[in-house]
N, C-alpha and C. Protein backbone atom coordinates (compact mmCIF):
# COMPACT_ATOMS: atom_id res chain seq x y z
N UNK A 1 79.16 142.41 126.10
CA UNK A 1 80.04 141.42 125.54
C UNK A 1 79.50 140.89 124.21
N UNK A 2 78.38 140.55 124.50
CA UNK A 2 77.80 139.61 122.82
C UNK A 2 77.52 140.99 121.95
N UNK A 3 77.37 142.49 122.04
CA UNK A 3 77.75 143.81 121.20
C UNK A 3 78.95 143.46 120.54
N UNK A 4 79.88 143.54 121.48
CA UNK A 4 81.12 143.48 120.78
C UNK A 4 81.51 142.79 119.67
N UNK A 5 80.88 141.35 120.16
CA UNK A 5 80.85 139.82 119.13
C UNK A 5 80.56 140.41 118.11
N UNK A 6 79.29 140.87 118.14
CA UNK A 6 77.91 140.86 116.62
C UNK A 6 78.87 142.42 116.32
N UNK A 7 79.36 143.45 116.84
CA UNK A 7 80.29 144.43 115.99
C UNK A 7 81.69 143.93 115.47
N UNK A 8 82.35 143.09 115.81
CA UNK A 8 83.30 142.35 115.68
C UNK A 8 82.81 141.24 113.80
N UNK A 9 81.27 140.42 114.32
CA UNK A 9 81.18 139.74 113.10
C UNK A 9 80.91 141.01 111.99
N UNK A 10 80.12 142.20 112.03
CA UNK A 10 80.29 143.34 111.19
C UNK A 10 81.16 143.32 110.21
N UNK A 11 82.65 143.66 111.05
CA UNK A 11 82.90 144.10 110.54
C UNK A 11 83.50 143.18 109.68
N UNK A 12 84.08 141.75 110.10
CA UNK A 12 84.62 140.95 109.64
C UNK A 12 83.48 141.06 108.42
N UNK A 13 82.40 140.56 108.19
CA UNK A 13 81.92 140.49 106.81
C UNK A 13 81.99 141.60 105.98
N UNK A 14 82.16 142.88 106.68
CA UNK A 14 82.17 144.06 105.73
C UNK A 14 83.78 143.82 105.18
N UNK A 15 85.05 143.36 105.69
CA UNK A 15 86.29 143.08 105.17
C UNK A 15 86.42 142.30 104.27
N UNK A 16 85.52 141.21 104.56
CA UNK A 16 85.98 140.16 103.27
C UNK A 16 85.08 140.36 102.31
N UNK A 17 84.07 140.92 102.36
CA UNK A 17 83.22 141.18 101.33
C UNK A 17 83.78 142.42 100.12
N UNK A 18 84.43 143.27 101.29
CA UNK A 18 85.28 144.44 100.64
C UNK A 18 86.56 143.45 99.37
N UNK A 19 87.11 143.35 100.41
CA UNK A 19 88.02 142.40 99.39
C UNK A 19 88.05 141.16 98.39
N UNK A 20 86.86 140.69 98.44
CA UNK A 20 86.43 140.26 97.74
C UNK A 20 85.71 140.80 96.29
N UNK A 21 85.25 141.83 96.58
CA UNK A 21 84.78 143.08 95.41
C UNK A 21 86.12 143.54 95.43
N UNK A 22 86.80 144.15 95.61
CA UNK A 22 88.29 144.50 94.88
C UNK A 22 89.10 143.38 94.54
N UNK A 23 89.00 142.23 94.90
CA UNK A 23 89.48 141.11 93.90
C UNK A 23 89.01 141.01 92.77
N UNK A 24 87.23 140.96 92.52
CA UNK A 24 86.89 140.55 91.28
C UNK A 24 87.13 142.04 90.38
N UNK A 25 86.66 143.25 90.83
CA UNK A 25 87.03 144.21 89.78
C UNK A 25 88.41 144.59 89.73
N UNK A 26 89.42 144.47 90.21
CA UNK A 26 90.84 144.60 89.70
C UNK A 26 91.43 143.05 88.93
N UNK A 27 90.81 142.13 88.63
CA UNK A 27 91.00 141.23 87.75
C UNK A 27 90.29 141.76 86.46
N UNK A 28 89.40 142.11 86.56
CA UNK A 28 88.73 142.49 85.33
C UNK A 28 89.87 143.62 84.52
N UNK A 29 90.12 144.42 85.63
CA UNK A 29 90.99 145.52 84.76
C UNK A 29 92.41 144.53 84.58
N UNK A 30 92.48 144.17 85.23
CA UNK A 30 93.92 143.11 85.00
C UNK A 30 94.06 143.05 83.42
N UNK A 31 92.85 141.73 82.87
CA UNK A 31 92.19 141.64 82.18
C UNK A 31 92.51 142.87 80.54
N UNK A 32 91.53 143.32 80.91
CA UNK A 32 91.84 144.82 80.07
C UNK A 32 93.39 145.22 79.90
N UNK A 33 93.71 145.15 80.71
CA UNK A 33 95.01 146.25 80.56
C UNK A 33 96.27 145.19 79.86
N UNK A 34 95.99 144.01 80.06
CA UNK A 34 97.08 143.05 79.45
C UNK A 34 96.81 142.90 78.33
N UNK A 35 95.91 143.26 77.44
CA UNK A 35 95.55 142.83 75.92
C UNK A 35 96.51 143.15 74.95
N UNK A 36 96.90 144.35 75.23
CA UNK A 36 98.17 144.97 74.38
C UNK A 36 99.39 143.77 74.28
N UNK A 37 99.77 142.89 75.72
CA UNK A 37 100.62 142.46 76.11
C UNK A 37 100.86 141.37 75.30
N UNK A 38 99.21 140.54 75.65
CA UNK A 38 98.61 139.37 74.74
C UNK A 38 99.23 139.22 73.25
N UNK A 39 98.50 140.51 73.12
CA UNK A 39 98.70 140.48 71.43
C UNK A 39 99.88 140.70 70.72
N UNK A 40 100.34 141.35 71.58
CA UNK A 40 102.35 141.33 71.11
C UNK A 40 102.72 140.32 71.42
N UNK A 41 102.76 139.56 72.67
CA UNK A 41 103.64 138.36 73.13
C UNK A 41 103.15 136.83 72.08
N UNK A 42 101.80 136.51 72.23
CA UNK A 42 100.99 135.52 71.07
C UNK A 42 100.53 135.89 69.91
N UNK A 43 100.84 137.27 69.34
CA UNK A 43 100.98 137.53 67.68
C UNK A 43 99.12 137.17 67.66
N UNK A 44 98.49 137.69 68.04
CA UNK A 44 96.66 137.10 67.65
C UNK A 44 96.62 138.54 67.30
N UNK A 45 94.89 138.10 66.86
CA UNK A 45 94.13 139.09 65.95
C UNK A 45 93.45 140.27 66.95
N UNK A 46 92.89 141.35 66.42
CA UNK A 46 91.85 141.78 67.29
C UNK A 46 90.69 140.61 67.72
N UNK A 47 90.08 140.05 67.23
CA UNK A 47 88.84 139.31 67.36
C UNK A 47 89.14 137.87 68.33
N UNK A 48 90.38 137.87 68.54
CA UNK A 48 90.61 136.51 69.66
C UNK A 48 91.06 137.68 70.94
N UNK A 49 91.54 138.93 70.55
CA UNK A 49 91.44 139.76 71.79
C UNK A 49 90.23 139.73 72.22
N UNK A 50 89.19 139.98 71.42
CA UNK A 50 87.58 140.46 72.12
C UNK A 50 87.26 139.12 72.89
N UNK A 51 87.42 137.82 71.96
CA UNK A 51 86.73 137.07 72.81
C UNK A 51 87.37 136.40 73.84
N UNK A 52 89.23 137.10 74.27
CA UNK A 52 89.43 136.76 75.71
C UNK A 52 88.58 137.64 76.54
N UNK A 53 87.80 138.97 76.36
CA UNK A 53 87.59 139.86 77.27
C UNK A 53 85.73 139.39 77.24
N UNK A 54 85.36 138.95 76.16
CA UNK A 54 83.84 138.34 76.19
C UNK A 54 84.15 137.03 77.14
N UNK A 55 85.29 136.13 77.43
CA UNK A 55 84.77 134.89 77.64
C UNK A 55 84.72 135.21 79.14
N UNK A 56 85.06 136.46 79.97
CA UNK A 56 85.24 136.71 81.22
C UNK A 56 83.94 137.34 80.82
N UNK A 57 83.55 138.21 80.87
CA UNK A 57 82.09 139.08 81.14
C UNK A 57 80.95 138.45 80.64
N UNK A 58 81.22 137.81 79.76
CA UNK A 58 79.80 136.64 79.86
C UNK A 58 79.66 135.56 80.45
N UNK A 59 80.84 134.61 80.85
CA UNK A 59 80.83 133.99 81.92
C UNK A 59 80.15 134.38 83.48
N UNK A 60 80.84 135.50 83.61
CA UNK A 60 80.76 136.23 84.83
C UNK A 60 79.12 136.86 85.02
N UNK A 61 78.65 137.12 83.93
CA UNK A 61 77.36 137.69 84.20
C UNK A 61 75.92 136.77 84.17
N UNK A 62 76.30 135.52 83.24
CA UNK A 62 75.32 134.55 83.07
C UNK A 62 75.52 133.60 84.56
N UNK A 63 76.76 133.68 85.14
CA UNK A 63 76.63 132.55 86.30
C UNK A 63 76.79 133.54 87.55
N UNK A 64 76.42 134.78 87.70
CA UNK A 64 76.56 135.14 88.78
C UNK A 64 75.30 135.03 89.76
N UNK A 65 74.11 134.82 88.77
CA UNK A 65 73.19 134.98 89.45
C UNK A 65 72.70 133.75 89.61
N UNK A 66 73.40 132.56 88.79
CA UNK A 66 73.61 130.96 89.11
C UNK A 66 74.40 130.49 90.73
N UNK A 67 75.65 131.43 90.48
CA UNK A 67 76.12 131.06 92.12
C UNK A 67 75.70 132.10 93.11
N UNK A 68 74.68 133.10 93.16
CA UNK A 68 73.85 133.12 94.33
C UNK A 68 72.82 132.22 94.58
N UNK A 69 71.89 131.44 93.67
CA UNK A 69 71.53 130.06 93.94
C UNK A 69 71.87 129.55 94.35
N UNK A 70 73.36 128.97 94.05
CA UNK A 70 74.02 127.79 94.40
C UNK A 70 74.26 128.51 95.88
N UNK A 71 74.92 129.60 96.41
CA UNK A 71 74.76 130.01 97.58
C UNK A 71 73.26 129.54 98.55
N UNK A 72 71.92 130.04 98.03
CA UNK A 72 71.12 130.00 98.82
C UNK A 72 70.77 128.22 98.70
N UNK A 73 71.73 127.42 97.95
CA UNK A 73 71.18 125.82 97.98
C UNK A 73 72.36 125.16 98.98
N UNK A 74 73.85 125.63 98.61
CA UNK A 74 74.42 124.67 99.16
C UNK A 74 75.09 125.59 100.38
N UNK A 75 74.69 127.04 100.65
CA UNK A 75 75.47 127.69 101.79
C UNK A 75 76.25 128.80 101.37
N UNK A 76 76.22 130.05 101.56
CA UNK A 76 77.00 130.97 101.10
C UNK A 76 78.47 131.35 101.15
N UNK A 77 79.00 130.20 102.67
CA UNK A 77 79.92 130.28 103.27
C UNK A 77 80.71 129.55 102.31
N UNK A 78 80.22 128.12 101.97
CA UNK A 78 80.93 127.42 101.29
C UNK A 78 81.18 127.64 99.73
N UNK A 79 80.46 128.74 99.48
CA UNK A 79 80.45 129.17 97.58
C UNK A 79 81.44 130.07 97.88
N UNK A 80 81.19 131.10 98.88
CA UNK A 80 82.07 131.78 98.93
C UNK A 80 84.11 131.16 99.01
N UNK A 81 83.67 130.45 99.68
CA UNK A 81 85.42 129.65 99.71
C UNK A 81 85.65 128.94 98.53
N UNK A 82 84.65 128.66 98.02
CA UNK A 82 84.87 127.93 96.61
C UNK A 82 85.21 128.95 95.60
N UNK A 83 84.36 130.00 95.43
CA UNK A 83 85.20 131.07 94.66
C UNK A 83 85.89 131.69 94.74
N UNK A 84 86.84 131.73 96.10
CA UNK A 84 87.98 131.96 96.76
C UNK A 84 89.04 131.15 96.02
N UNK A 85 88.69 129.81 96.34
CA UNK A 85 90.07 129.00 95.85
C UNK A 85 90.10 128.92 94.31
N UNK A 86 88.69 128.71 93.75
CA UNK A 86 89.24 128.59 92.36
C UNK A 86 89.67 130.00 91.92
N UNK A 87 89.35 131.15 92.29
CA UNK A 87 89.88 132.20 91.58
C UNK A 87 91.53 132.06 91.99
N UNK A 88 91.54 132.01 93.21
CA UNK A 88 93.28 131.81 93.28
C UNK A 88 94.08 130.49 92.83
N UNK A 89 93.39 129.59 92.27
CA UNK A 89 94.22 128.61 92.13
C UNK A 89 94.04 128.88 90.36
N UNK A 90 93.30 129.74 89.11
CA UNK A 90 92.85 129.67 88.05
C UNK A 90 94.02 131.21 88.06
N UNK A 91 94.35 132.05 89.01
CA UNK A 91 94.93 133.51 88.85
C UNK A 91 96.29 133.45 87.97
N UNK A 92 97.44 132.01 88.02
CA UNK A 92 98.54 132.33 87.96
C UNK A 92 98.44 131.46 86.24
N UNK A 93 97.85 131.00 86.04
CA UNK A 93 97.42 130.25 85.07
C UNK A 93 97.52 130.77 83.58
N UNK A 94 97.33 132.03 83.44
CA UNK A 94 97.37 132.55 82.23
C UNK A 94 96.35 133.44 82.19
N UNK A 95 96.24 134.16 80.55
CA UNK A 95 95.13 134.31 79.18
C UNK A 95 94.36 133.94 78.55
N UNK A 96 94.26 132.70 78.62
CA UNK A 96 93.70 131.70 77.54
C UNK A 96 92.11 131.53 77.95
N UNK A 97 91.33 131.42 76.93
CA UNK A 97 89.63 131.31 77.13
C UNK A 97 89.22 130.83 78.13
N UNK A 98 89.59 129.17 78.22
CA UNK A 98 89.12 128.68 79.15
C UNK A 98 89.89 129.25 80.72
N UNK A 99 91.09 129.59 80.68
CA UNK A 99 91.02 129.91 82.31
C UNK A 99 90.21 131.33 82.58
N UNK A 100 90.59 131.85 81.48
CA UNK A 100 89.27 133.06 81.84
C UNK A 100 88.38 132.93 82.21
N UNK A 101 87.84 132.31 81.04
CA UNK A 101 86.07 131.91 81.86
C UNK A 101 86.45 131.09 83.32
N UNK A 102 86.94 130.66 83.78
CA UNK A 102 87.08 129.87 84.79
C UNK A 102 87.11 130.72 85.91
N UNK A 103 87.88 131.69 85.20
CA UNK A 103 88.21 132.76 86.67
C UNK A 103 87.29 133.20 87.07
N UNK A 104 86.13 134.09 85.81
CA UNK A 104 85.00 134.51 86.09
C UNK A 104 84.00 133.51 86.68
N UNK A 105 84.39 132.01 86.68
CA UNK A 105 83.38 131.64 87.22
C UNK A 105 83.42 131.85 88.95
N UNK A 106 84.71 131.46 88.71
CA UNK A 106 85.18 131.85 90.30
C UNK A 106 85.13 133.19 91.39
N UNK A 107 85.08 134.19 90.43
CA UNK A 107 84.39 135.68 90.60
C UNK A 107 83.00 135.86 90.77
N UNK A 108 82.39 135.13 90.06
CA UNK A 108 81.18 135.40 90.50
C UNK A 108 80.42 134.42 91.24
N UNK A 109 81.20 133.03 91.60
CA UNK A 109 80.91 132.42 93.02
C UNK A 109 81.25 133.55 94.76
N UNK A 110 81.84 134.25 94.21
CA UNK A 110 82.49 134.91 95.47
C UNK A 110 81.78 136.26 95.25
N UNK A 111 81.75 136.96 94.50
CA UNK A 111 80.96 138.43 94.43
C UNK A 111 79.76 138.32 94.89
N UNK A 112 78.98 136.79 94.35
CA UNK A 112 77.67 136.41 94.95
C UNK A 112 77.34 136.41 96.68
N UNK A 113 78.45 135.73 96.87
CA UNK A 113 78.55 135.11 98.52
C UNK A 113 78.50 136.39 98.96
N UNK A 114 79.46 137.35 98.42
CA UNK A 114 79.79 138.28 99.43
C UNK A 114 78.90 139.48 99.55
N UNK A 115 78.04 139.54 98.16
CA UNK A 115 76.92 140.48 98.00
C UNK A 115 76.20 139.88 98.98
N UNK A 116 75.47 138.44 99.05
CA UNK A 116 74.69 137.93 99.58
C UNK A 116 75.15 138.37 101.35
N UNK A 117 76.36 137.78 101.85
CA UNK A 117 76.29 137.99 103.35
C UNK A 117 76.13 139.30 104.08
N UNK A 118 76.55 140.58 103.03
CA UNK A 118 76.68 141.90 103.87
C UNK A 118 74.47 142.06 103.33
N UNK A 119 74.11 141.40 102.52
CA UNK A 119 72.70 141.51 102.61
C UNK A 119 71.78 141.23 103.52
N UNK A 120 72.18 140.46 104.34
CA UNK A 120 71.59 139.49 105.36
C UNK A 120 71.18 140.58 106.19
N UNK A 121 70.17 140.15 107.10
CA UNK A 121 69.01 140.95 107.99
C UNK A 121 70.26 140.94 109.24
N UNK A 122 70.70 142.07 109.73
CA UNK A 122 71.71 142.03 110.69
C UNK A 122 71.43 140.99 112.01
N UNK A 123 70.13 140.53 112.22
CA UNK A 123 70.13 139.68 113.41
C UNK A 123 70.69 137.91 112.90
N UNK A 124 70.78 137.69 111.53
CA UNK A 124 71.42 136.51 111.27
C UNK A 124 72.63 136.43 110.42
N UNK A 125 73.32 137.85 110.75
CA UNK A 125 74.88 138.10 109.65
C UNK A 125 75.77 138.02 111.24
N UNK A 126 76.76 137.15 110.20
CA UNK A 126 77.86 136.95 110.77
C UNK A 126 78.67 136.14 109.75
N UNK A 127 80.04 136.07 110.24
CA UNK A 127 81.40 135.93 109.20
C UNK A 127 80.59 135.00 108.23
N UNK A 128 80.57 135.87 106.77
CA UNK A 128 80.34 135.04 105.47
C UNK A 128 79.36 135.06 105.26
N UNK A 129 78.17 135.56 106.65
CA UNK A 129 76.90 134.97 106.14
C UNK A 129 75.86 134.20 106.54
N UNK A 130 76.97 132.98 106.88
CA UNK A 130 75.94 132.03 107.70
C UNK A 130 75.35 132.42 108.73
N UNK A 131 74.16 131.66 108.58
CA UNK A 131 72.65 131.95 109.97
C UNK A 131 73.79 131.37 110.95
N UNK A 132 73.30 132.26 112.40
CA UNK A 132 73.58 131.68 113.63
C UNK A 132 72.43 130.78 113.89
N UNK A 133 73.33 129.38 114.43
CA UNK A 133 72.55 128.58 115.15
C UNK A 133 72.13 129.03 116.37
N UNK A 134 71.13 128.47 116.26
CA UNK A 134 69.66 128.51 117.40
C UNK A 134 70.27 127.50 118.79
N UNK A 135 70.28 128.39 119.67
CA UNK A 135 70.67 127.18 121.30
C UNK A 135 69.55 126.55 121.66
């Protein structure tokens, strides 16, 4: 019975972790592939194209290894839901610098979490991550 559980929490972290990595890299191409769109629909330059696509990949790369910290300080479970909601609540929002960077911040609160929980030593992984409490 408790097999089943601990194959059951498996797999659950291998799902959301999955989807969570195909959330953040199909935004990125999102990203990419709308620039053409950008630049016809808001008439901008090449160089405000680059730095919508810099303000996501440098965001994203300088704080990713900030919110696995913030994971191993305030809980992986809870970074992880935090970069859950802000990426979905920052998704419908637009182009514009700042929600970009925002998104990426929110991407790499969650890429962190989710790298972090399928990392965990299999005797303390379970959904998200968090240690099982001790009876």
């Amino acid at each position: 019975m408790a097999g089943s559980s601990q194959s059951a929490a498996k797999l659950w972290v291998l799902v959301l972790a999955s989807c969570a990595s195909f959330m953040v890299s199909l935004d990125s191409q999102v990203v990419l592939t709308a620039l053409t769109t950008i630049r016809a629909d808001f008439d901008t330059s090449l160089e405000t194209l680059e730095w919508t696509v810099n303000a996501y990949i440098l965001t994203f790369a300088v704080l990713l290894l900030a919110g696995s910290a913030l994971g191993d300080r305030f809980g992986r479970r809870r970074m992880f839901v935090l970069g859950l909601g802000l990426f979905s609540l920052h998704s419908p929002q637009g182009f514009s610098h700042g929600f970009t960077a925002a998104m990426s911040l929110a991407a790499a609160l969650s890429l962190a979490g989710s790298l972090a929980a399928i990392s965990l030593p299999a005797r303390r992984r379970t959904v998200l991550g968090a240690p099982k409490q001790q009876a």
